[in-house]
N, C-alpha and C. Protein backbone atom coordinates (compact mmCIF):
# COMPACT_ATOMS: atom_id res chain seq x y z
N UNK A 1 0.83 -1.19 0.00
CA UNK A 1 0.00 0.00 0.00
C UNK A 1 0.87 1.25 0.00
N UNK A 2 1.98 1.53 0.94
CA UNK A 2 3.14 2.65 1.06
C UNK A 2 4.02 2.09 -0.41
N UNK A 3 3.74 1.48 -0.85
CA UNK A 3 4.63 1.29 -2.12
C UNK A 3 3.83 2.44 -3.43
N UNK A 4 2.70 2.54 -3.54
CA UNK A 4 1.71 2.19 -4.59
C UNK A 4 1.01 3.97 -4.09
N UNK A 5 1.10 4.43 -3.11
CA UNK A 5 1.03 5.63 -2.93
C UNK A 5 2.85 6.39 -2.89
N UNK A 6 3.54 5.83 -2.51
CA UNK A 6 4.69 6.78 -3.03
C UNK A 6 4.82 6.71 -4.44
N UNK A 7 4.66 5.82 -5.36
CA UNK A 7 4.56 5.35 -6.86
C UNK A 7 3.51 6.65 -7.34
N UNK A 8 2.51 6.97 -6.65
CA UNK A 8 1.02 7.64 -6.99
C UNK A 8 1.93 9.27 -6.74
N UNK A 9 2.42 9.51 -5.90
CA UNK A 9 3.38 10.80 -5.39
C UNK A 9 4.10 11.09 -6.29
N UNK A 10 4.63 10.38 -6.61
CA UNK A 10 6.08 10.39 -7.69
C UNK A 10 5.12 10.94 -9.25
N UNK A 11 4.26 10.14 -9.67
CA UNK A 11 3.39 10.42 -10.77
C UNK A 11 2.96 12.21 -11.06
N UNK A 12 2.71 12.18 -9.40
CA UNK A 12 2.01 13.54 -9.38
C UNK A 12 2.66 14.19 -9.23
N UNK A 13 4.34 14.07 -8.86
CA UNK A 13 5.60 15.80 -8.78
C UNK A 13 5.67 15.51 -10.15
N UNK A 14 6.20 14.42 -11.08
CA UNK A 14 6.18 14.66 -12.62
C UNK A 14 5.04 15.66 -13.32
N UNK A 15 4.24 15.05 -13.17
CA UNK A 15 2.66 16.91 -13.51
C UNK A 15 2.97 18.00 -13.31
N UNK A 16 3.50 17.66 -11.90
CA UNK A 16 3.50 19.09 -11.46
C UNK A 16 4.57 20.52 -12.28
N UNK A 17 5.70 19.16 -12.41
CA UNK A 17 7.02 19.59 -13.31
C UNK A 17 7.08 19.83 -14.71
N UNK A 18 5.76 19.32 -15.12
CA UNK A 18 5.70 19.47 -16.74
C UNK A 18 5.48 20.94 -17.10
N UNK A 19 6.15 21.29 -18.02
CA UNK A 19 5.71 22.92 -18.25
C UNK A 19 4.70 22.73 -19.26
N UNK A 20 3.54 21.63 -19.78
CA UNK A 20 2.54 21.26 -20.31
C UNK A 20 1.50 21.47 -19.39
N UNK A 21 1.67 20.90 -18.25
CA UNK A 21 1.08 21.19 -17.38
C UNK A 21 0.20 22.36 -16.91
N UNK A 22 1.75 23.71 -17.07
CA UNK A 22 1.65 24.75 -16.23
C UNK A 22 0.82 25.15 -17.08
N UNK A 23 1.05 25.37 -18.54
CA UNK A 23 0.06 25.50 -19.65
C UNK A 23 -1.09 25.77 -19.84
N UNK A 24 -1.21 24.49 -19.16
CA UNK A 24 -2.98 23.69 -19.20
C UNK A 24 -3.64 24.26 -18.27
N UNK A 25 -2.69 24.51 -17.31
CA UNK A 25 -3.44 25.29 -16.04
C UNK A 25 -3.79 27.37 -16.30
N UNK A 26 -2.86 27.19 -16.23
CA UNK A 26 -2.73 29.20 -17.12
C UNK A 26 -4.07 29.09 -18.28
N UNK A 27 -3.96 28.33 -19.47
CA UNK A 27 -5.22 28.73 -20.09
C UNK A 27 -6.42 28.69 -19.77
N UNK A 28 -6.42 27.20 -19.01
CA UNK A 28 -7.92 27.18 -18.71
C UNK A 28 -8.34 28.26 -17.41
N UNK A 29 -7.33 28.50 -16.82
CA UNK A 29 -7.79 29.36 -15.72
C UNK A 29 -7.95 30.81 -16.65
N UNK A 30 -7.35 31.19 -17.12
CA UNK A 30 -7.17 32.88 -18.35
C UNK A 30 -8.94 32.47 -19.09
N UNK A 31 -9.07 31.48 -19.51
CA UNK A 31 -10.20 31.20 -20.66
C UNK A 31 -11.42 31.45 -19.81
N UNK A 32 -11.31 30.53 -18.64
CA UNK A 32 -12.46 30.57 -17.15
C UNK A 32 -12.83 32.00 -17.04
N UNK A 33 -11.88 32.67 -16.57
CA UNK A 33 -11.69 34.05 -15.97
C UNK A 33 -12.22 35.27 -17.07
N UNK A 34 -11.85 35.13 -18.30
CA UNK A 34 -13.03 35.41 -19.79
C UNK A 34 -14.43 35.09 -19.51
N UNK A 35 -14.70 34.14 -19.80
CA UNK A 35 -15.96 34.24 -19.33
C UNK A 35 -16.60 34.06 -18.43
N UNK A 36 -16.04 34.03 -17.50
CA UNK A 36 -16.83 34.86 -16.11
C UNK A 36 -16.83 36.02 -15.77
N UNK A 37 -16.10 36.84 -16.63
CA UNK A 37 -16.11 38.27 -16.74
C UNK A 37 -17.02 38.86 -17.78
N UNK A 38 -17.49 38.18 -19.05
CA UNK A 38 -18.32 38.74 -19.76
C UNK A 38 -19.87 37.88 -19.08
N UNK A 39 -19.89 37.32 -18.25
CA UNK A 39 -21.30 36.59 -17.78
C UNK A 39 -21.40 37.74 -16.75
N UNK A 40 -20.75 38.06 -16.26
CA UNK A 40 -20.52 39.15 -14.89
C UNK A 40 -21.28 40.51 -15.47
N UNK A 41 -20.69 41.03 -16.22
CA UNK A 41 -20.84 42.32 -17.32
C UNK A 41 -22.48 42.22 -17.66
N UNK A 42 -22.61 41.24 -18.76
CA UNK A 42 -24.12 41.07 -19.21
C UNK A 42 -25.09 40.92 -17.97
N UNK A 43 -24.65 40.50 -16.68
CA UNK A 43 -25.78 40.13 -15.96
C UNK A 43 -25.68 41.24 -14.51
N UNK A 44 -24.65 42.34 -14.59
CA UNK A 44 -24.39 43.72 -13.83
C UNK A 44 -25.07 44.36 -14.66
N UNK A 45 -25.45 44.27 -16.17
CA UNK A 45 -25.38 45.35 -17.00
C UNK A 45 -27.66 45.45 -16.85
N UNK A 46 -27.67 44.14 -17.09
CA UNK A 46 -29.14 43.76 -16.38
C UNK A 46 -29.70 44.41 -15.32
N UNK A 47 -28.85 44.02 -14.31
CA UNK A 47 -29.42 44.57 -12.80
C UNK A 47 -29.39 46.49 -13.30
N UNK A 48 -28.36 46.44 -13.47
CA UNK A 48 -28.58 48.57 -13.62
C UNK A 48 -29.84 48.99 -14.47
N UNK A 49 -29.85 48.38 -15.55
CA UNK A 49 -30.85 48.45 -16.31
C UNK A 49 -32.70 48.59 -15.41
N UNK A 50 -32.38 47.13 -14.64
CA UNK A 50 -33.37 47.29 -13.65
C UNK A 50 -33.80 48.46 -12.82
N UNK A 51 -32.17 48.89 -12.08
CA UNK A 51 -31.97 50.07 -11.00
C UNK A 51 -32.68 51.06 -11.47
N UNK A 52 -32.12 51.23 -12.59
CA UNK A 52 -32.11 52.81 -13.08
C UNK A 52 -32.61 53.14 -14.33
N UNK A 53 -33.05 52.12 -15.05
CA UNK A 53 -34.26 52.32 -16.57
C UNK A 53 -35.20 51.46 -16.63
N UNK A 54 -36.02 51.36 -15.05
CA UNK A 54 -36.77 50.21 -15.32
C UNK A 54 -38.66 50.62 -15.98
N UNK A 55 -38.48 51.79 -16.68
CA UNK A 55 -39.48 52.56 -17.63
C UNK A 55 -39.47 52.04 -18.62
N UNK A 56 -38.12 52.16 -19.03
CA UNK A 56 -37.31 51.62 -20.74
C UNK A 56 -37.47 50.06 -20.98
N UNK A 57 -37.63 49.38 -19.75
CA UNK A 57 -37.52 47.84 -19.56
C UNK A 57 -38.75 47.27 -19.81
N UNK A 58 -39.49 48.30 -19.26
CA UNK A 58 -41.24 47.54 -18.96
C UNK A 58 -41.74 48.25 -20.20
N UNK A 59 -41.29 48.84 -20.95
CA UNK A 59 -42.14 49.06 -22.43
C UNK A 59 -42.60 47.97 -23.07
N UNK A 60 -43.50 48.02 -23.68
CA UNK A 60 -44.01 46.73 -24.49
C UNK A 60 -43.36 46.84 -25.73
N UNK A 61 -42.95 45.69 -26.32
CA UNK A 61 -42.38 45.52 -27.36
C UNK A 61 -43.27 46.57 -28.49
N UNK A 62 -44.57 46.14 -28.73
CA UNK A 62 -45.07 46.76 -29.83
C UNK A 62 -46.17 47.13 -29.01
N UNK A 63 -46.99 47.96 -29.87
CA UNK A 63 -48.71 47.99 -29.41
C UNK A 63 -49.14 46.85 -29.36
N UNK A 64 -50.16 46.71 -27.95
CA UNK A 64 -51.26 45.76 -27.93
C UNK A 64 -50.57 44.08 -27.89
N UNK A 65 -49.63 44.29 -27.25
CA UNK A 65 -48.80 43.32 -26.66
C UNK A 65 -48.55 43.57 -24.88
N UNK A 66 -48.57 42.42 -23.98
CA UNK A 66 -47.74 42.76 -23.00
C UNK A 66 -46.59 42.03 -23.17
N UNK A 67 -45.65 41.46 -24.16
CA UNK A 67 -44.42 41.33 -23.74
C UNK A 67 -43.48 42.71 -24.10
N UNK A 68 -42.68 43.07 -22.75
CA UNK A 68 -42.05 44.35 -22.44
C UNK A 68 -40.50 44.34 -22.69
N UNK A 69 -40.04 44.72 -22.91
CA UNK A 69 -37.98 44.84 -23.60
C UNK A 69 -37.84 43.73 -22.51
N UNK A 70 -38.10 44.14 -21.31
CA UNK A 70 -37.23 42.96 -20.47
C UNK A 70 -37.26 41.28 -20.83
N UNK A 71 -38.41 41.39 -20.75
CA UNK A 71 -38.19 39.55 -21.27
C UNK A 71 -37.92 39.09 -22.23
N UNK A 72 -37.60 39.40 -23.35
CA UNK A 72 -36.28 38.99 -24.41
C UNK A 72 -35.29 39.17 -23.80
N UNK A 73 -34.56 40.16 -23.70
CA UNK A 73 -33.73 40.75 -22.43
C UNK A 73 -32.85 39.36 -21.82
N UNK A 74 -33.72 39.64 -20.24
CA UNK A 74 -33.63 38.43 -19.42
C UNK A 74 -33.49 37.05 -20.03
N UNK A 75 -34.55 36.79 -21.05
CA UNK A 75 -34.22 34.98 -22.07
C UNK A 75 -33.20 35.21 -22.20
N UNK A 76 -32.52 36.26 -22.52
CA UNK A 76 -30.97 36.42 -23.92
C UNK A 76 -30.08 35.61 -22.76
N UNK A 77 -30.50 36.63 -21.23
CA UNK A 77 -28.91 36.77 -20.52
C UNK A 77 -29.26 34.90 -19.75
N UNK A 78 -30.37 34.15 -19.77
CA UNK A 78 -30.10 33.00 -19.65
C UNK A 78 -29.22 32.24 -20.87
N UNK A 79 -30.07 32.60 -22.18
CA UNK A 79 -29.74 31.58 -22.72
C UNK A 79 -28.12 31.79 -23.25
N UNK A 80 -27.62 33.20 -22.77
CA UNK A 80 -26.39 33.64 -23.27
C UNK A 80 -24.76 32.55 -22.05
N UNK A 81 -25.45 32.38 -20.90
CA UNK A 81 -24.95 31.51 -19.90
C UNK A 81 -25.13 30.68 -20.50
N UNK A 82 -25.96 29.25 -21.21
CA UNK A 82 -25.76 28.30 -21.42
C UNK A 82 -24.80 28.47 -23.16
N UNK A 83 -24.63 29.75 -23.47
CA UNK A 83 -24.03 29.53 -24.67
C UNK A 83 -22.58 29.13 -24.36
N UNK A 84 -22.43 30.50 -23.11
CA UNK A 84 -20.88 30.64 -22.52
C UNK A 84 -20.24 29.04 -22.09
N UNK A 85 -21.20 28.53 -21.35
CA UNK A 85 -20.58 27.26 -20.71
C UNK A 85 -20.57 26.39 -22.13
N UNK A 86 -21.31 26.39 -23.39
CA UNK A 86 -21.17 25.60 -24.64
C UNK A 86 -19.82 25.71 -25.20
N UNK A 87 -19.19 27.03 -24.78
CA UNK A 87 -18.13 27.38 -25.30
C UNK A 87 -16.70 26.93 -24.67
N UNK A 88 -17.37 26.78 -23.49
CA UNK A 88 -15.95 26.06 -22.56
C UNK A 88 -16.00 24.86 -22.20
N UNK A 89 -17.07 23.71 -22.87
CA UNK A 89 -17.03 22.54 -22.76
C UNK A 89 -16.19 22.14 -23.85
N UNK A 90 -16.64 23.30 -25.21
CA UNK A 90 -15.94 23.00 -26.59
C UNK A 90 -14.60 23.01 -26.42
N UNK A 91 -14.11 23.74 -26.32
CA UNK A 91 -12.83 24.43 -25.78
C UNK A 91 -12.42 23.52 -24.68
N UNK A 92 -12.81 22.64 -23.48
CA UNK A 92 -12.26 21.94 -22.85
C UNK A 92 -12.23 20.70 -23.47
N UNK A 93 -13.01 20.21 -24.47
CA UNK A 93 -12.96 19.06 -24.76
C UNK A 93 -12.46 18.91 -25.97
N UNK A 94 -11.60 19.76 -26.88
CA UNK A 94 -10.60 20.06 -27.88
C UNK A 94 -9.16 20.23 -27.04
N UNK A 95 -8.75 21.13 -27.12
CA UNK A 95 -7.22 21.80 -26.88
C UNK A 95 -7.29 21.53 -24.89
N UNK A 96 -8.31 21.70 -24.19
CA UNK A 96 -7.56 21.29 -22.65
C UNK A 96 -7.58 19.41 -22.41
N UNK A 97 -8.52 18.62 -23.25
CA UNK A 97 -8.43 17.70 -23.54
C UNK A 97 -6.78 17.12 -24.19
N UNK A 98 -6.76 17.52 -25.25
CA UNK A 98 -5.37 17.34 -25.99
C UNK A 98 -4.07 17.91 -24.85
N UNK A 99 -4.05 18.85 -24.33
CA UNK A 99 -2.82 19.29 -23.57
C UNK A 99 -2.79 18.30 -22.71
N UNK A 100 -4.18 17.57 -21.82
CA UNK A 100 -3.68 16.64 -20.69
C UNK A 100 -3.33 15.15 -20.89
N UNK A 101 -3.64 15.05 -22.48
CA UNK A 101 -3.79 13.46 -23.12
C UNK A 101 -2.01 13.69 -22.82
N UNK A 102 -1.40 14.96 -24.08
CA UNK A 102 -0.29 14.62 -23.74
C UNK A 102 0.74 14.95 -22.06
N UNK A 103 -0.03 15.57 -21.44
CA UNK A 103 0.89 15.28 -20.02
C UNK A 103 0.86 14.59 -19.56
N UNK A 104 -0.28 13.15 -19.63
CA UNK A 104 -0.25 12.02 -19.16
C UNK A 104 0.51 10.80 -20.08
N UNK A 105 0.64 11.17 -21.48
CA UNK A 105 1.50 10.46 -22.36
C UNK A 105 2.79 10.31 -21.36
N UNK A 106 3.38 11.77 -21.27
CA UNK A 106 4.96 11.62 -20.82
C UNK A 106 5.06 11.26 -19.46
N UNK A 107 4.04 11.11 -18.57
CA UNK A 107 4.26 10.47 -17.22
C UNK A 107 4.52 8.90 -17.61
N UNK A 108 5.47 8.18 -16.76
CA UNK A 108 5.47 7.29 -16.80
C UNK A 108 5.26 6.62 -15.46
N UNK A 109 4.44 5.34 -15.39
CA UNK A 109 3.30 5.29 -14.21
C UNK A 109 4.67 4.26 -13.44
């Protein structure tokens, strides 16, 4: 068992040492940090909208309608979150996929 966890230790300072690694970690954290900053933005930019033009919000789209600017609006900034996370599954399951295939290539177990 102390064999097979120092073996498991050893595996994991090699990762740690790979500058593939460091890579993998820097983008996906830089890529993360993107869009959680434009999900942040669109959904601050919402709330003010609320605060402080909520006249402009509750207009009805056209005459003789009650749907009002906001609820397209609001759909967008949901369905704009499930676009964002579409984008970083893509993106994780291309190029952060491929960077860890090969950092686990060069470990040797």
């Amino acid at each position: 068992m102390n064999d097979a966890l120092s073996n498991q230790d050893a595996i994991n300072q090699q990762i740690e040492r790979n500058p593939l690694f460091h890579e993998l970690v820097h983008k996906r954290q830089a890529f993360a940090t993107l869009l959680s900053v434009i999900m942040l933005v669109l959904y601050v930019g919402f709330i003010l909208l609320i605060a402080f033009a909520p006249g402009w919000l509750g207009t009805p789209l056209h005459a003789g309608t009650n749907v009002t600017r906001g609820i397209p609006i609001g759909v967008g900034l949901i369905v704009m979150s499930f676009v964002l996370t579409g984008v970083y599954v893509w993106r994780a399951n291309g190029e952060f996929d491929r960077l860890t295939k090969a950092i686990l290539s060069e470990v040797k177990p």
